[in-house]
Protein backbone atom coordinates (compact mmCIF):
# COMPACT_ATOMS: atom_id res chain seq x y z
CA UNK A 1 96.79 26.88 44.29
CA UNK A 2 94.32 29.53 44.66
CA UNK A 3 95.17 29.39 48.45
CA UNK A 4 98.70 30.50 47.44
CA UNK A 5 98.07 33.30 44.83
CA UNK A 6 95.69 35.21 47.31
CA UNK A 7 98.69 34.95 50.03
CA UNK A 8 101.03 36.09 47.59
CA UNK A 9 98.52 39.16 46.93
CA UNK A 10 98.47 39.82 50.51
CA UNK A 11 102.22 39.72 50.75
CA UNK A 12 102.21 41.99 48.10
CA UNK A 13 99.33 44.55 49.41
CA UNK A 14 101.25 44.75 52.81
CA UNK A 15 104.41 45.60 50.32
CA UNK A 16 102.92 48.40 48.94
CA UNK A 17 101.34 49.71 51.60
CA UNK A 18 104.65 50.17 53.42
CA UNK A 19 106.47 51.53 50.55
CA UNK A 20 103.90 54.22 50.09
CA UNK A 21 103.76 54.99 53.67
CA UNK A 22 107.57 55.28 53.22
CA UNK A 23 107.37 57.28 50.19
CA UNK A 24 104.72 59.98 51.91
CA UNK A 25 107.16 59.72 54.70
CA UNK A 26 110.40 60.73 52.61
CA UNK A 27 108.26 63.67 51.06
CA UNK A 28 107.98 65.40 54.71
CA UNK A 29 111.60 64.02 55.26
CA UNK A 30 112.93 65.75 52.53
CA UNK A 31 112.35 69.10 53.60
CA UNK A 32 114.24 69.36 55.76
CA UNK A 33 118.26 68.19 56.23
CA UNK A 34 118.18 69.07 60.07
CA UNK A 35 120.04 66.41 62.55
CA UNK A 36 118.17 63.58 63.10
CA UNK A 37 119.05 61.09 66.22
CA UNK A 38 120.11 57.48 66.56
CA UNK A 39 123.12 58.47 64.28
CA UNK A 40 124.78 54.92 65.32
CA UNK A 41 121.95 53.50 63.51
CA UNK A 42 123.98 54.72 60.26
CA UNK A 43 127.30 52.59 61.41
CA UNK A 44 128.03 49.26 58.90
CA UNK A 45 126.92 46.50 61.31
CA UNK A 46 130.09 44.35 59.86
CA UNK A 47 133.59 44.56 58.51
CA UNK A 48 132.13 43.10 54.53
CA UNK A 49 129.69 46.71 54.74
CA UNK A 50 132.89 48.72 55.87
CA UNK A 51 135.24 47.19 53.67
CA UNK A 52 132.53 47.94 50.95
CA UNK A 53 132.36 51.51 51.55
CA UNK A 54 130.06 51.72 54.33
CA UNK A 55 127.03 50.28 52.78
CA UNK A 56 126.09 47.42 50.55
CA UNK A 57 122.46 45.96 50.58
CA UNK A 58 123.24 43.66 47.09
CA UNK A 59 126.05 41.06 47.60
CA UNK A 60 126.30 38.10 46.01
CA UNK A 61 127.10 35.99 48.89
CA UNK A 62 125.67 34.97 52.09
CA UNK A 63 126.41 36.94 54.85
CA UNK A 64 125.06 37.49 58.23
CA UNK A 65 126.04 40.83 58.86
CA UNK A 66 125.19 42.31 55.87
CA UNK A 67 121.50 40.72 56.57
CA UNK A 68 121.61 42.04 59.87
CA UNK A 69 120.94 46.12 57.97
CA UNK A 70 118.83 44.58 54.83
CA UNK A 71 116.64 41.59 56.52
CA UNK A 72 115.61 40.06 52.96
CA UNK A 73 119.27 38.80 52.52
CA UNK A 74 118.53 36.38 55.13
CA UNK A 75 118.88 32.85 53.61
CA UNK A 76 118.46 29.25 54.72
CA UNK A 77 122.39 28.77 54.43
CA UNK A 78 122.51 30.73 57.36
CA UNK A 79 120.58 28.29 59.43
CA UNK A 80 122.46 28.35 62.69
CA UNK A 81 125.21 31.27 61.97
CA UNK A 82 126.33 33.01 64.88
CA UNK A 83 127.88 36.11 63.88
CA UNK A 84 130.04 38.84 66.31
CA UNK A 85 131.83 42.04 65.14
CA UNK A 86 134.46 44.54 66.91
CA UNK A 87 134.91 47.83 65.66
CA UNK A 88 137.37 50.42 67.89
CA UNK A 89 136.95 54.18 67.40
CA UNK A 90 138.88 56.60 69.48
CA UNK A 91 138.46 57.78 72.85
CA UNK A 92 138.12 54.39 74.07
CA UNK A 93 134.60 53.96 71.96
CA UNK A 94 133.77 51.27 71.37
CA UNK A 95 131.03 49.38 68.53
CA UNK A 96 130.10 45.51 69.19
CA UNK A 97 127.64 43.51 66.79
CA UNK A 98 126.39 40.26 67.53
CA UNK A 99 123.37 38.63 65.91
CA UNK A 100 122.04 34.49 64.65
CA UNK A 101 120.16 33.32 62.35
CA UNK A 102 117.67 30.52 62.23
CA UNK A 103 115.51 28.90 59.34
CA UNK A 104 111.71 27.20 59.34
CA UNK A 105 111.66 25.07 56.77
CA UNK A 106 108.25 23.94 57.36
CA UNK A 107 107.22 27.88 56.87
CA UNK A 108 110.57 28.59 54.55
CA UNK A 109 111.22 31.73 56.39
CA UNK A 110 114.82 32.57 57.64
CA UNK A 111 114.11 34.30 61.31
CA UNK A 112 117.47 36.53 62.50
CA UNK A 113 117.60 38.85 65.34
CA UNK A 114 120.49 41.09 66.72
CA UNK A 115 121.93 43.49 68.88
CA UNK A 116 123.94 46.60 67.78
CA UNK A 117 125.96 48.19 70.57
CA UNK A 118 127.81 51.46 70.67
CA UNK A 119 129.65 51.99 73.84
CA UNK A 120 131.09 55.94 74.49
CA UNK A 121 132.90 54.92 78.04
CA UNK A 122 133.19 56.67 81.11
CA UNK A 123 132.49 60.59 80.83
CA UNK A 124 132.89 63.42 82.69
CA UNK A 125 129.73 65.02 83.92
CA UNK A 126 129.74 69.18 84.76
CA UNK A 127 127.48 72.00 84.91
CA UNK A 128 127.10 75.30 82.68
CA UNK A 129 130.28 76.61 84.53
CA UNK A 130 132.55 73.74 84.58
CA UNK A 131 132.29 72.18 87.83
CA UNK A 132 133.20 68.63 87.88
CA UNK A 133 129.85 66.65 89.49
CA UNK A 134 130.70 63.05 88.32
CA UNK A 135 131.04 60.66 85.86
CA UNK A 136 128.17 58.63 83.61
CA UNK A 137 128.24 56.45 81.68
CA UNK A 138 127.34 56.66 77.46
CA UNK A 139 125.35 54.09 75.15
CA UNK A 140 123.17 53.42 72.46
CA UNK A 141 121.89 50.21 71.15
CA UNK A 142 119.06 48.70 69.25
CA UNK A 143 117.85 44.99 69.82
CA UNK A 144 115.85 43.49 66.75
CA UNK A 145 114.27 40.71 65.46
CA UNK A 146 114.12 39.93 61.89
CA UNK A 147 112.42 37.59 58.93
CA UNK A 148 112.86 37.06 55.19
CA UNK A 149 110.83 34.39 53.19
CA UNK A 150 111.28 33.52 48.93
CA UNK A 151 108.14 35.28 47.85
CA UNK A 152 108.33 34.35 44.48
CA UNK A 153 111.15 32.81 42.22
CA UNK A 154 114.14 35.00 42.60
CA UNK A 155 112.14 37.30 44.90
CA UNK A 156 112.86 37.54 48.97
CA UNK A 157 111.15 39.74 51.00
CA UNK A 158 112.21 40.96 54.39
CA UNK A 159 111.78 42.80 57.30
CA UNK A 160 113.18 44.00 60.85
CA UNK A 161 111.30 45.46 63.88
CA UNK A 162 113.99 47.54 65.93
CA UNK A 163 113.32 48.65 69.41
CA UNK A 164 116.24 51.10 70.15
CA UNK A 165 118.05 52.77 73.63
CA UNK A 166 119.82 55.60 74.57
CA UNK A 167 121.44 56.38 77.47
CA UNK A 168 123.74 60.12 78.40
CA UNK A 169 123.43 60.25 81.79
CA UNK A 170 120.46 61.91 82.88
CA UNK A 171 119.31 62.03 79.40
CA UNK A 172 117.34 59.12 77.88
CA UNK A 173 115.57 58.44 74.64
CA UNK A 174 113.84 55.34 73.62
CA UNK A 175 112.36 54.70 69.87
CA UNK A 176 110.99 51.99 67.49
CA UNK A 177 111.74 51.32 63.87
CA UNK A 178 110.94 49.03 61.27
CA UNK A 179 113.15 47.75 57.86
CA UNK A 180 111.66 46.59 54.89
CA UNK A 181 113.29 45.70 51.55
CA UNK A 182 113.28 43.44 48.75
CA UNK A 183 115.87 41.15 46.98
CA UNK A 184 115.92 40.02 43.43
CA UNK A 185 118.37 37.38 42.63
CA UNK A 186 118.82 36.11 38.93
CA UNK A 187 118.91 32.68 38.44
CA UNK A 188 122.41 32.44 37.31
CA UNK A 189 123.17 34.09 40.79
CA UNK A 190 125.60 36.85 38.68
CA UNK A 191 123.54 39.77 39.24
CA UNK A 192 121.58 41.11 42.07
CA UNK A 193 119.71 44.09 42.95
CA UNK A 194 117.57 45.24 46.21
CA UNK A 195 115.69 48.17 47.76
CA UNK A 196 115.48 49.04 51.47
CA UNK A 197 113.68 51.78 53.29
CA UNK A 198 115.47 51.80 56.74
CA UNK A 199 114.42 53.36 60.14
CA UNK A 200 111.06 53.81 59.56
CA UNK A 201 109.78 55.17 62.79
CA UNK A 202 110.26 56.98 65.59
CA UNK A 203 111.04 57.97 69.00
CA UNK A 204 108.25 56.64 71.93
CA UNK A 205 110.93 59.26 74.48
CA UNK A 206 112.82 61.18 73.65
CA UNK A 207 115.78 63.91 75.63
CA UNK A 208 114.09 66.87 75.46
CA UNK A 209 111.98 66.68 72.68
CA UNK A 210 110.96 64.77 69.68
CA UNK A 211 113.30 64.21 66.52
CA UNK A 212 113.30 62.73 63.79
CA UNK A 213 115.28 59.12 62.85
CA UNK A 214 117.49 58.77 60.53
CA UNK A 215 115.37 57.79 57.34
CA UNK A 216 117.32 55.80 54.49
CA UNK A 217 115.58 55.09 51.33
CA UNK A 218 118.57 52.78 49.41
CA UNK A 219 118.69 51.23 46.11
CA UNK A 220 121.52 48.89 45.33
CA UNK A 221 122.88 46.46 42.85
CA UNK A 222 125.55 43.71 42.49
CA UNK A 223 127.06 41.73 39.35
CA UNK A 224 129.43 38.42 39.36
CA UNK A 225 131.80 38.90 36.31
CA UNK A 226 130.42 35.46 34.56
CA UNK A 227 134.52 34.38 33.50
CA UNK A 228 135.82 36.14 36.50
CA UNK A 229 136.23 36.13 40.20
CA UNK A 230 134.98 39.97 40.47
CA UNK A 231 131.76 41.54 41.39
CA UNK A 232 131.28 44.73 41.64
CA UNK A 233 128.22 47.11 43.20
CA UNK A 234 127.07 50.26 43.31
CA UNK A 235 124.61 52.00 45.76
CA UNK A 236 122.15 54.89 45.92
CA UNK A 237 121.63 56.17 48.99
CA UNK A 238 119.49 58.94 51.05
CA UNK A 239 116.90 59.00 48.16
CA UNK A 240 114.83 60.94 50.21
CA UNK A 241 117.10 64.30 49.87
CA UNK A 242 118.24 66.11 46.94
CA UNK A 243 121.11 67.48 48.79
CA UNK A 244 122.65 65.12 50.99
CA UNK A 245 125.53 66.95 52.10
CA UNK A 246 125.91 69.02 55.50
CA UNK A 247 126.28 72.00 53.64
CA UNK A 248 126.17 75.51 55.97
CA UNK A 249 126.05 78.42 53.67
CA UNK A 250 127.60 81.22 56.25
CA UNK A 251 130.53 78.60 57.20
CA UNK A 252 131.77 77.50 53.36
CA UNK A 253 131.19 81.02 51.95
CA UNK A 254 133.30 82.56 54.91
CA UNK A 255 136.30 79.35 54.47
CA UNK A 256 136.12 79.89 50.68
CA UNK A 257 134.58 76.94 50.02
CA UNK A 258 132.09 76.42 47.08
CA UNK A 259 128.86 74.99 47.40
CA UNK A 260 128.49 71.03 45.72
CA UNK A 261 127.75 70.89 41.96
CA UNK A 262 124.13 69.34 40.49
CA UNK A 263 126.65 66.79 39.37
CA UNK A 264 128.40 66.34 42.93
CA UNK A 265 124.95 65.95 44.46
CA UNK A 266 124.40 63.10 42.60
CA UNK A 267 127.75 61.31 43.31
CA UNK A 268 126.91 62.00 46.62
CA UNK A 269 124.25 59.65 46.72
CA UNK A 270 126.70 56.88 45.53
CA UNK A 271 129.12 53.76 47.32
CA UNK A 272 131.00 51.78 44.90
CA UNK A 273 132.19 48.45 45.88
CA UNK A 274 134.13 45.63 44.34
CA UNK A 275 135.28 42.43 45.63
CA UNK A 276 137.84 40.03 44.04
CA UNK A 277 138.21 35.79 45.18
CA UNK A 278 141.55 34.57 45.56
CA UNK A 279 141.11 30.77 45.41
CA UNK A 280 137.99 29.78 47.18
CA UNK A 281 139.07 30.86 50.34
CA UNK A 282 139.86 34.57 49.86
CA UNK A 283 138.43 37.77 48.81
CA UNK A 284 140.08 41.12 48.96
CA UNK A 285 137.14 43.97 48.97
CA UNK A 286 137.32 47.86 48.20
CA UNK A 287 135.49 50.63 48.45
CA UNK A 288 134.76 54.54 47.71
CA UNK A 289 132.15 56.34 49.35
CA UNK A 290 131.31 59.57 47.67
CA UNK A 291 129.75 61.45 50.47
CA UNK A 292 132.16 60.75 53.16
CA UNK A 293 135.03 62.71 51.19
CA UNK A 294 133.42 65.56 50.07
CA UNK A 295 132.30 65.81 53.89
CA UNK A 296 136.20 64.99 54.95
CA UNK A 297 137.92 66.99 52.65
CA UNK A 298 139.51 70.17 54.03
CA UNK A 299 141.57 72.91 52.21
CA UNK A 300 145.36 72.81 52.60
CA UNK A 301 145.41 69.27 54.33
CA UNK A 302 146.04 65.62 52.67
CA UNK A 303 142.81 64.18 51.71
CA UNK A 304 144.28 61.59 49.45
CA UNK A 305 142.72 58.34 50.94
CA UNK A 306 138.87 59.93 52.41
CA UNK A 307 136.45 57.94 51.06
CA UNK A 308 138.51 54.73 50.27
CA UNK A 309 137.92 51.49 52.47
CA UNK A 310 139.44 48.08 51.88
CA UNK A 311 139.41 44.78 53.14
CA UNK A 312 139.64 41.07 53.57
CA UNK A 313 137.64 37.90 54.09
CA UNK A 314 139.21 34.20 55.36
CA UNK A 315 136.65 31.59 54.90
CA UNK A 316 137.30 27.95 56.63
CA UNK A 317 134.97 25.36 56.65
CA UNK A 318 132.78 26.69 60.08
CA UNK A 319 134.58 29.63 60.27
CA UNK A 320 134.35 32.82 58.49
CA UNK A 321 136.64 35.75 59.25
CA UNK A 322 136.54 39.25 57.91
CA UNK A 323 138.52 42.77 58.62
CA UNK A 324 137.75 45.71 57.10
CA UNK A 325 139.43 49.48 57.26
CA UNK A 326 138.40 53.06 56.39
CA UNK A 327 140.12 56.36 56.02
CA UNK A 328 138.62 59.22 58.14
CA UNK A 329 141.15 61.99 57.94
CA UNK A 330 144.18 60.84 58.86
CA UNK A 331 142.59 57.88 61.09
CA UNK A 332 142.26 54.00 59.83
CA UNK A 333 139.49 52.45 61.90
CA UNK A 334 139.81 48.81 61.88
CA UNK A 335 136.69 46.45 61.92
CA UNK A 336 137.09 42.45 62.31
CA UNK A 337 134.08 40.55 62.48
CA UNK A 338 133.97 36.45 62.80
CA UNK A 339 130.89 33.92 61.79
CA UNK A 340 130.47 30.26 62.86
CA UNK A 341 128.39 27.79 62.08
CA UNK A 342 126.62 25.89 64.65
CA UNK A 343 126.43 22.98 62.09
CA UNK A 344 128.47 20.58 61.03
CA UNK A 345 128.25 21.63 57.04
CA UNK A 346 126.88 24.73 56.02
């Protein structure tokens, strides 16, 4: 017994380290708003997270993907899940997921790794006046390995070591990250809640010179409706900055456009989700993400449907299938993503 309580306070020391390394982090972070790199890193790994609104690191449910951007949502039901997801963009680029998952019962820890591919295709390479010299080729990916274990009832802990590639040409950049988070699940499995801090790191090469990665402090929570087949979740992202908007002064003041509201800025932290079961085969899923309209939205042009994402999921006994959509403009991007168990009951 006493064996176990000073592992437990280990578990825990290594916890808080990392959070307050992350926290010091997000205080330097916040600073500044400048571009940071590995942008793809950002992308919804699956159609559920699209569907969702883009992110969702609290869902009542067991899925792959969604474990693949918050490792302490791996669980032993995924023992043996292979899980592969499409998403086109235009221009012929191209986003591929595919990742497993594998439990130790002997240990209880739930081990998951993945890659996460973004493909740009063949492009044209010139110099500073124009003239044609070529083609290259454009990628970015990130291979990691993951692992989640029940720390204490209700309680899983997790966390993801990311080595990550880029390729533009001549122009290379290679970096390494680290996810951490934590999952509390209530007993009557009807409400959930989580914190992640993801992309802790940096680049080991980088282009030209060093920059910094995309740093994503998220708190999120889920509840099951206890008489109803709804659940519904909300999201806090980008802790780390007040203003998370792309706001340039000179540009919005010479377009007219007025600076966001203390209020906006808030909402702009903010995905809402909800998901609805049909039978116990269905689910229809829907989403609004605050951030990506006000970012979208443009004077004298349609905006009606920025922000808004919706889709499905088809479960079968070793298969699960799920397609999710989003509104960028006047563009529907289409994600489908497929799961199979390698056992005979899951």
């Amino acid at each position: 017994m006493r064996r176990v309580v000073v592992k437990s306070r280990y578990i825990v020391c290594i916890f808080v380290f990392i959070t307050f390394f992350v926290s010091t982090f997000s205080l330097r972070a916040q600073q500044s708003n400048a571009n940071e790199v590995y942008q793809f890193l950002t992308l919804p790994y699956t159609a559920k997270a699209t569907s969702l609104g883009g992110i969702n690191i609290s869902h009542l449910g067991s899925d792959l993907g969604l474990a693949m951007y918050n490792p302490a949502l791996l669980d032993p039901s995924m023992d043996k899940t292979l899980h592969l997801s499409v998403k086109s963009y235009f221009s012929n680029i191209q986003q591929y997921d595919f990742s497993g998952a594998h439990y130790l019962p002997k240990k209880n820890w739930v081990l998951g790794w993945g890659i996460h591919y973004m493909g740009y295709g063949n492009i044209k390479m010139t110099d500073a006046s124009g003239n044609e010299m070529g083609n290259f080729l454009a990628n970015d990916y990130v291979a990691q390995v993951s692992m989640a274990t029940l720390f204490r009832k209700n309680i899983n802990l997790g966390a993801t070591l990311k080595l990550i590639e880029s390729n533009y040409g001549i122009y290379k950049s290679t970096g390494l990250a680290m996810d951490v988070s934590m999952v509390y699940t209530s007993s009557s499995n009807l409400l959930r809640a989580s914190i992640l801090a993801n992309n802790i790191g940096g680049q080991l090469t980088s282009y030209t010179e060093k920059e910094r990665l995309p740093l994503n402090i998220i708190m999120g929570v889920s509840k099951k409706l206890e008489n109803a087949p709804i659940e519904f979740s909300i999201t806090a992202q980008r802790l780390s900055i007040w203003n998370n908007t792309f706001y340039d002064p000179v540009f919005y003041s010479g377009e007219g456009y007025k600076p966001p509201s203390a209020v906006q800025d808030i909402f702009n932290h903010l995905i809402m989700g909800a998901e609805a079961n049909v039978g116990e085969q269905v689910s229809l899923d829907f989403g609004y993400n605050f951030i990506r309209r006000f970012d979208l939205n443009i004077q004298n042009q349609q905006n009606w449907f920025n922000g808004f994402s919706a889709g499905l999921c088809l479960k079968l006994p070793r298969v699960n299938i799920q397609y999710g959509n989003a509104f960028f403009q006047r563009n529907l991007y289409h994600h489908f993503s497929i799961f199979y168990s390698l056992k005979n009951e899951r």
